[in-house]
Protein backbone atom coordinates (compact mmCIF):
# COMPACT_ATOMS: atom_id res chain seq x y z
CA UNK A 1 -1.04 -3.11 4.05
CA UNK A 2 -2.60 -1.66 7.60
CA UNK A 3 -3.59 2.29 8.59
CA UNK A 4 -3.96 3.00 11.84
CA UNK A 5 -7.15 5.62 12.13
CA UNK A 6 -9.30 7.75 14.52
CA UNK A 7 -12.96 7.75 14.35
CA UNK A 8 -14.10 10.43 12.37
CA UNK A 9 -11.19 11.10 10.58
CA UNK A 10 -11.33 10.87 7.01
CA UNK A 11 -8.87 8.59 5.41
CA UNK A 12 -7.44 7.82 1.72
CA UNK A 13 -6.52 4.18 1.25
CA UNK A 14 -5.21 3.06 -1.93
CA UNK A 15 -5.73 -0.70 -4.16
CA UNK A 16 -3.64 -2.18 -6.79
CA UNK A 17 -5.91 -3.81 -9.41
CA UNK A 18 -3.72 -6.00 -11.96
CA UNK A 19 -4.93 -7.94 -14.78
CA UNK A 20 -2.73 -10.71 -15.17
CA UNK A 21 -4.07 -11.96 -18.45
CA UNK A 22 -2.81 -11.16 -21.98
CA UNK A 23 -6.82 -9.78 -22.60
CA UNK A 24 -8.49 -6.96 -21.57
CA UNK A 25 -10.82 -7.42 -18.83
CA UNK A 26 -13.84 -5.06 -17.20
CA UNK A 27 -15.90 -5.32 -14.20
CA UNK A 28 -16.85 -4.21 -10.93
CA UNK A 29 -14.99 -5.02 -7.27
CA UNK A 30 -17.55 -5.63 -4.45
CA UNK A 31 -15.86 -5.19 -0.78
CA UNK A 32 -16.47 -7.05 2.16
CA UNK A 33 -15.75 -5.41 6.03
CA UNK A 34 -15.02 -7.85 8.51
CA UNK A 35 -16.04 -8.55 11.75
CA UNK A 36 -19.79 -8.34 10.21
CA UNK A 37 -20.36 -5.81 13.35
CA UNK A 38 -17.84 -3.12 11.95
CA UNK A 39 -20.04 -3.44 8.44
CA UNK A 40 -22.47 -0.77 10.14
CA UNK A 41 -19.69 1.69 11.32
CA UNK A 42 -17.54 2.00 7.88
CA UNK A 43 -18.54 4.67 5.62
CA UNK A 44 -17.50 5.24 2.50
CA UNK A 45 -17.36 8.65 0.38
CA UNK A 46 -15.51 7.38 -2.32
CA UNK A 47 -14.54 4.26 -3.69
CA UNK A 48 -13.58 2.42 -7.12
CA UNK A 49 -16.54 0.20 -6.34
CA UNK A 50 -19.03 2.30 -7.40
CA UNK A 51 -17.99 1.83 -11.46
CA UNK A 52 -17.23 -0.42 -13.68
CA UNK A 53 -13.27 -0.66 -14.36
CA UNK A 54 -11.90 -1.68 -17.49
CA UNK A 55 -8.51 -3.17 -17.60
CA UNK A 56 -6.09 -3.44 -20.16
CA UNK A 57 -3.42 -6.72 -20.80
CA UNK A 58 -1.21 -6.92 -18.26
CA UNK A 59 -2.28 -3.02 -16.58
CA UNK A 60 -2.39 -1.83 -12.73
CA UNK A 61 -4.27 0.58 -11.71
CA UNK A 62 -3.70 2.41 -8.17
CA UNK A 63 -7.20 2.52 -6.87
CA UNK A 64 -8.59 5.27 -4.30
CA UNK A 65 -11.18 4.45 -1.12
CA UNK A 66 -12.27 7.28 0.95
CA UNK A 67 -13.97 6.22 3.89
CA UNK A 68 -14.10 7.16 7.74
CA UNK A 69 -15.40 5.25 10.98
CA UNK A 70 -18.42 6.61 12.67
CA UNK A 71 -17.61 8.27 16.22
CA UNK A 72 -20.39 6.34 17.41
CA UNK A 73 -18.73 2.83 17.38
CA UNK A 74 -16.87 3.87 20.58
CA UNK A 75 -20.17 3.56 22.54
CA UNK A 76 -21.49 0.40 21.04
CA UNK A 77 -20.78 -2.39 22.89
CA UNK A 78 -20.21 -5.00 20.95
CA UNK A 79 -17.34 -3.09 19.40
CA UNK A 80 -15.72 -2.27 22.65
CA UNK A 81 -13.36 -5.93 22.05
CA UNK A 82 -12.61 -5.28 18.12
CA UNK A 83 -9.10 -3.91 17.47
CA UNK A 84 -9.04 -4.30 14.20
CA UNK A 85 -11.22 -3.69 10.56
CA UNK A 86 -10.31 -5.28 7.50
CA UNK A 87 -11.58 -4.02 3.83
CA UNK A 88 -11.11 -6.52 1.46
CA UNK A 89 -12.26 -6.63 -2.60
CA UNK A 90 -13.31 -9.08 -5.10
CA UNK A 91 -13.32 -7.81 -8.75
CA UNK A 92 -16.31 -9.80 -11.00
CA UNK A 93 -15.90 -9.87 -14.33
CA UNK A 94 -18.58 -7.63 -16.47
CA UNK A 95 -20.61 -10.79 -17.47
CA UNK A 96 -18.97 -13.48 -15.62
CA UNK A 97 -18.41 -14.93 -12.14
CA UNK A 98 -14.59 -13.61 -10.69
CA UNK A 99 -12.05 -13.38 -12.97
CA UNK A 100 -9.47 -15.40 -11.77
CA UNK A 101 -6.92 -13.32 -13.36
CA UNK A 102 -7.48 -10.13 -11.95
CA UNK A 103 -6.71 -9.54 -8.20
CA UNK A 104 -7.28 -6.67 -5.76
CA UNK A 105 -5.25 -6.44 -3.03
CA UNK A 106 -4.42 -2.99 -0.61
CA UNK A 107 -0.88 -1.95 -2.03
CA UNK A 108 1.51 -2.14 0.26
């Protein structure tokens, strides 16, 4: 899914984390902004990142981010050509690399 914001205005975005295993699964998403040059411009206040999640067999869970884009990106030049941001997540497995079975994707 896309949102359409203004700079400076706070926004509440929303993930879909599903274990697709028949096990219960815990661990911790780490995000990724893209272009790297919009990295320094997207703030956060809130976000499922910051814990550890625990999932049950087979469970969703509807995920908040609360984050805005700092006014100041509309002077910085090498923002001037980017249209778009993306925020995407990776869930890790409490002592392993990614779980394969788990996904985080923004609901659409």
């Amino acid at each position: 899914g896309s949102v359409k914001v203004s700079t400076g205005e706070t926004v509440t975005v929303f993930y879909k984390l599903t274990n697709l295993s028949d096990q219960p699964t815990a661990g911790t998403a780490m995000y990724n902004v893209g272009p790297d040059a919009a990295g320094a411009w997207f703030n956060k206040i809130a976000c499922f990142c910051f814990e550890e999640l625990k999932v049950g067999p087979r469970e969703s869970l509807e995920l908040p981010v609360v984050f805005f884009l700092d006014p100041a990106l509309e002077n910085e030049e090498t923002m001037k050509a980017i249209e778009a941001i993306t925020l995407s997540y990776t869930f890790f497995g409490a002592k392993t690399a990614p779980v394969a079975a788990a996904a985080a994707k923004p609901k659409s």
